[in-house]
C-alpha atoms as a PDB file:
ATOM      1  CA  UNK A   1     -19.817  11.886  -5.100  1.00  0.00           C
ATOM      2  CA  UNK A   2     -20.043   8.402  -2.795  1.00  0.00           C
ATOM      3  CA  UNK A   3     -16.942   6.490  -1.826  1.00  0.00           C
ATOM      4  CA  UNK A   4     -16.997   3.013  -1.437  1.00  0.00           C
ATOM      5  CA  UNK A   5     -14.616   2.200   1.118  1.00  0.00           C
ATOM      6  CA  UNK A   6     -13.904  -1.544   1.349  1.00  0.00           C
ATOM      7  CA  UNK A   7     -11.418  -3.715   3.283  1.00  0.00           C
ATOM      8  CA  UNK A   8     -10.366  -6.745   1.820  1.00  0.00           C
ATOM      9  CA  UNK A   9      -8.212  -9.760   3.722  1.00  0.00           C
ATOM     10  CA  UNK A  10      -6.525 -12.076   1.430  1.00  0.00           C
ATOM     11  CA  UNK A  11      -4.738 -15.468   1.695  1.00  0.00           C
ATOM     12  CA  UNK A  12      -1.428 -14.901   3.369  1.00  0.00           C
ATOM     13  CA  UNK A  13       1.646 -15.089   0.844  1.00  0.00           C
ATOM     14  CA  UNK A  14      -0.958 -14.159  -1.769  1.00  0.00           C
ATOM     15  CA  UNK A  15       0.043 -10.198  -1.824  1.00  0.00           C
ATOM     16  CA  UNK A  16       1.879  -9.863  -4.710  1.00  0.00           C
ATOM     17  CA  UNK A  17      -0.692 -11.285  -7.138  1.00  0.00           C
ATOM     18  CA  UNK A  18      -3.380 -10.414  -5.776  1.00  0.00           C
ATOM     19  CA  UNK A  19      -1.505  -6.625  -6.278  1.00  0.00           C
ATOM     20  CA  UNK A  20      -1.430  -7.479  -9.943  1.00  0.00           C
ATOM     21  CA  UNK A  21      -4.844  -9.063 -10.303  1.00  0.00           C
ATOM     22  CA  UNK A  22      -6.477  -6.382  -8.416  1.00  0.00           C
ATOM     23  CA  UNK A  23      -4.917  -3.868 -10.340  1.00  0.00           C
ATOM     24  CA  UNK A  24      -5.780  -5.286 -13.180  1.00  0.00           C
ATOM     25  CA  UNK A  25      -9.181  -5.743 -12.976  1.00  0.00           C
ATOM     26  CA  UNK A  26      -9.714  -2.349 -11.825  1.00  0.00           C
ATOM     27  CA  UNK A  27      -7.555  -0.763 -14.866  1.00  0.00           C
ATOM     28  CA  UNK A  28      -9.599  -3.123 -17.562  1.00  0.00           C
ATOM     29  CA  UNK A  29     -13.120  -3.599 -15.716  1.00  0.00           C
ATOM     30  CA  UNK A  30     -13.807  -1.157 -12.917  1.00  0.00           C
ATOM     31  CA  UNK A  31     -13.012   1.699 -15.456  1.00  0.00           C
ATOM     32  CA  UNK A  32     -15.652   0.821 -17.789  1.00  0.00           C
ATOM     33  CA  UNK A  33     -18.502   0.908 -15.187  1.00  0.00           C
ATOM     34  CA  UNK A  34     -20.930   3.745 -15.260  1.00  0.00           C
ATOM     35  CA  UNK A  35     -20.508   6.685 -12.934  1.00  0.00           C
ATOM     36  CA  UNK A  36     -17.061   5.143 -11.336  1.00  0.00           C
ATOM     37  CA  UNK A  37     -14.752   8.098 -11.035  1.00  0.00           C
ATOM     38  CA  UNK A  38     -11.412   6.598  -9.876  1.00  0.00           C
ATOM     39  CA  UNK A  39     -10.212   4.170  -7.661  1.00  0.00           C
ATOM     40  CA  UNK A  40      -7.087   3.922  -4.692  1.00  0.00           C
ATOM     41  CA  UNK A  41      -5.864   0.723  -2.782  1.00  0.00           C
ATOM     42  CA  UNK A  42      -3.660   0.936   0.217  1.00  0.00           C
ATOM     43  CA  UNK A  43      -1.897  -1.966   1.945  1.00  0.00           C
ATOM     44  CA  UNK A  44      -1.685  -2.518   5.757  1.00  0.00           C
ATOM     45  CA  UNK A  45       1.599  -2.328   6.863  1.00  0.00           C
ATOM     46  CA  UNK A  46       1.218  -3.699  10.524  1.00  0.00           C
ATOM     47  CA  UNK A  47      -0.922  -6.576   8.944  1.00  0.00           C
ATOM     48  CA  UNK A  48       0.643  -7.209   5.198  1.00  0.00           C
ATOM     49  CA  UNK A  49      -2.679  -9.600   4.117  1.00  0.00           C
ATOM     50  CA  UNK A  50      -5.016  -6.595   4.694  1.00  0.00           C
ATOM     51  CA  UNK A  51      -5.532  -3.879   2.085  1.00  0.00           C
ATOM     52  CA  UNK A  52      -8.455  -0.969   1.770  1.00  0.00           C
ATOM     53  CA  UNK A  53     -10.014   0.019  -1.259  1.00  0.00           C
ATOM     54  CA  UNK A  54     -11.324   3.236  -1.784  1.00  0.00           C
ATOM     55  CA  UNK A  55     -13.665   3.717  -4.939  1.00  0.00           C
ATOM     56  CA  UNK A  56     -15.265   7.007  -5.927  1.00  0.00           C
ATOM     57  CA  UNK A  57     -18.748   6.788  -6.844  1.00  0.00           C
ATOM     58  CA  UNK A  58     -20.933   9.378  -8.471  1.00  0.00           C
ATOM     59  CA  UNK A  59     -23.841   7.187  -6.437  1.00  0.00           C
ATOM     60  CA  UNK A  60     -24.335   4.451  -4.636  1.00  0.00           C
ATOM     61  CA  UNK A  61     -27.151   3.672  -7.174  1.00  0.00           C
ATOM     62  CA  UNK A  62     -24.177   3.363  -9.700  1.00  0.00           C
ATOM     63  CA  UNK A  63     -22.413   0.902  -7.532  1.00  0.00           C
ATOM     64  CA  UNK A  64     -24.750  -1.493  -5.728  1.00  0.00           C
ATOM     65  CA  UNK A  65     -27.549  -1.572  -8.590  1.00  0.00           C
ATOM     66  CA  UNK A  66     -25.289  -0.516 -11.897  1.00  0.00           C
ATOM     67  CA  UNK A  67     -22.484  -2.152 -11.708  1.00  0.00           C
ATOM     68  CA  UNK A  68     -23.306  -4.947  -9.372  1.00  0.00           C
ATOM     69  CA  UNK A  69     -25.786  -6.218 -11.468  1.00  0.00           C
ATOM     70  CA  UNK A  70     -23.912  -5.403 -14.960  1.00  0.00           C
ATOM     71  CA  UNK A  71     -21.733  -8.432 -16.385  1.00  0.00           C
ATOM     72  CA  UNK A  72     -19.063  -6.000 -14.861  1.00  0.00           C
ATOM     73  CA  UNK A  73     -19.186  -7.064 -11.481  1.00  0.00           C
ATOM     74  CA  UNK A  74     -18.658 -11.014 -11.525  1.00  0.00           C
ATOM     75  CA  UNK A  75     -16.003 -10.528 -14.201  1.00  0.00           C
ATOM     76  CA  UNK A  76     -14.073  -8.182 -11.747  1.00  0.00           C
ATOM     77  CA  UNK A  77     -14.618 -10.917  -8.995  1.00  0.00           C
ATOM     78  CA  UNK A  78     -13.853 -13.965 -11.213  1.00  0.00           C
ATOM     79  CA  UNK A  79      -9.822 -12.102 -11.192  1.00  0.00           C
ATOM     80  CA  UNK A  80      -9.683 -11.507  -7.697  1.00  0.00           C
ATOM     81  CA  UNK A  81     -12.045 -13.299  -5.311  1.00  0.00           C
ATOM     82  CA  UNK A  82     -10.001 -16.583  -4.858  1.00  0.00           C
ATOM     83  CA  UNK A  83      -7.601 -14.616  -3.303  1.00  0.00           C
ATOM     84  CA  UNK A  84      -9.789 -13.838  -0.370  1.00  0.00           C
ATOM     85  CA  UNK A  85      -9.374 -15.141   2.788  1.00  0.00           C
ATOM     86  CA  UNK A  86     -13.236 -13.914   3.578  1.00  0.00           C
ATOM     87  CA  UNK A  87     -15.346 -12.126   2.123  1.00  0.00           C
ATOM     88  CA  UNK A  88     -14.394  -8.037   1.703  1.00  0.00           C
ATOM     89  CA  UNK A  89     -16.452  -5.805   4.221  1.00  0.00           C
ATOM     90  CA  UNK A  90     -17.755  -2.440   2.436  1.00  0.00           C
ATOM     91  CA  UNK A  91     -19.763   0.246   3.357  1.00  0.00           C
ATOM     92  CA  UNK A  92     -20.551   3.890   1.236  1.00  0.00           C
ATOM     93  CA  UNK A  93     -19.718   7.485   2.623  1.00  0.00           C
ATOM     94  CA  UNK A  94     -20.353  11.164   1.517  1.00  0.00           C
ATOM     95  CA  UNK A  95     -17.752  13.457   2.318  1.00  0.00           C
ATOM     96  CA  UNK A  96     -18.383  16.430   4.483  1.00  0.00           C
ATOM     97  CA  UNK A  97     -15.319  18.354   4.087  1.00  0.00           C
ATOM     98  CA  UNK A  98     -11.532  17.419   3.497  1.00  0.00           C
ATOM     99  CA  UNK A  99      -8.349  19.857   3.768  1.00  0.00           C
ATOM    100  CA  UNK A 100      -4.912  19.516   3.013  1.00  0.00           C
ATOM    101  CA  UNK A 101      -1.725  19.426   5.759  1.00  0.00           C
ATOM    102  CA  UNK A 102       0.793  21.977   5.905  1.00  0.00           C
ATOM    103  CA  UNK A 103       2.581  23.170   2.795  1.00  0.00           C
ATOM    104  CA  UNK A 104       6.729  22.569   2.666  1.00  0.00           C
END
């Protein structure tokens, strides 16, 4: 399993939809891609226009050859690009090992 990690800054005063658009398109486009095993996106709190998307992979064949040159990809970008303020930064990673904190 890969995870695409990828931060995103967007317009300022754009959050909410962007929120909405973003969640859209992953829910209706990102789902249907081949070998895309979920998805997360987190907001910055300290700076509100910056968010990090986290999408699990089960290679990074099946992201950067699959889906990015599938009719997948510029649909998903067509619903959310014009909200960036410049182009999102990604890179992939393999996990090594992960725990959990303490229990309550």
């Amino acid at each position: 399993m890969i995870l695409e990690i990828a931060t995103i800054y967007i317009l300022p005063g754009k959050q909410k939809e962007f929120e909405e658009a973003i969640e859209r398109g992953l829910r209706t486009v990102h789902t249907r891609a081949q070998g895309m095993r979920g998805y997360k996106l987190d907001k910055c709190i300290e700076t509100p226009e910056r968010y990090v998307l986290q999408v699990r992979w089960d290679s990074v064949e099946d992201h950067m050859v699959k889906y990015r040159e599938s009719a997948l990809s510029p649909e998903f970008r067509a619903m959310v690009s014009h909200f960036f303020a410049k182009p999102a930064e990604f890179q992939h990673y393999d996990t090594l090992f992960q725990g959990e904190g303490a229990k309550s």
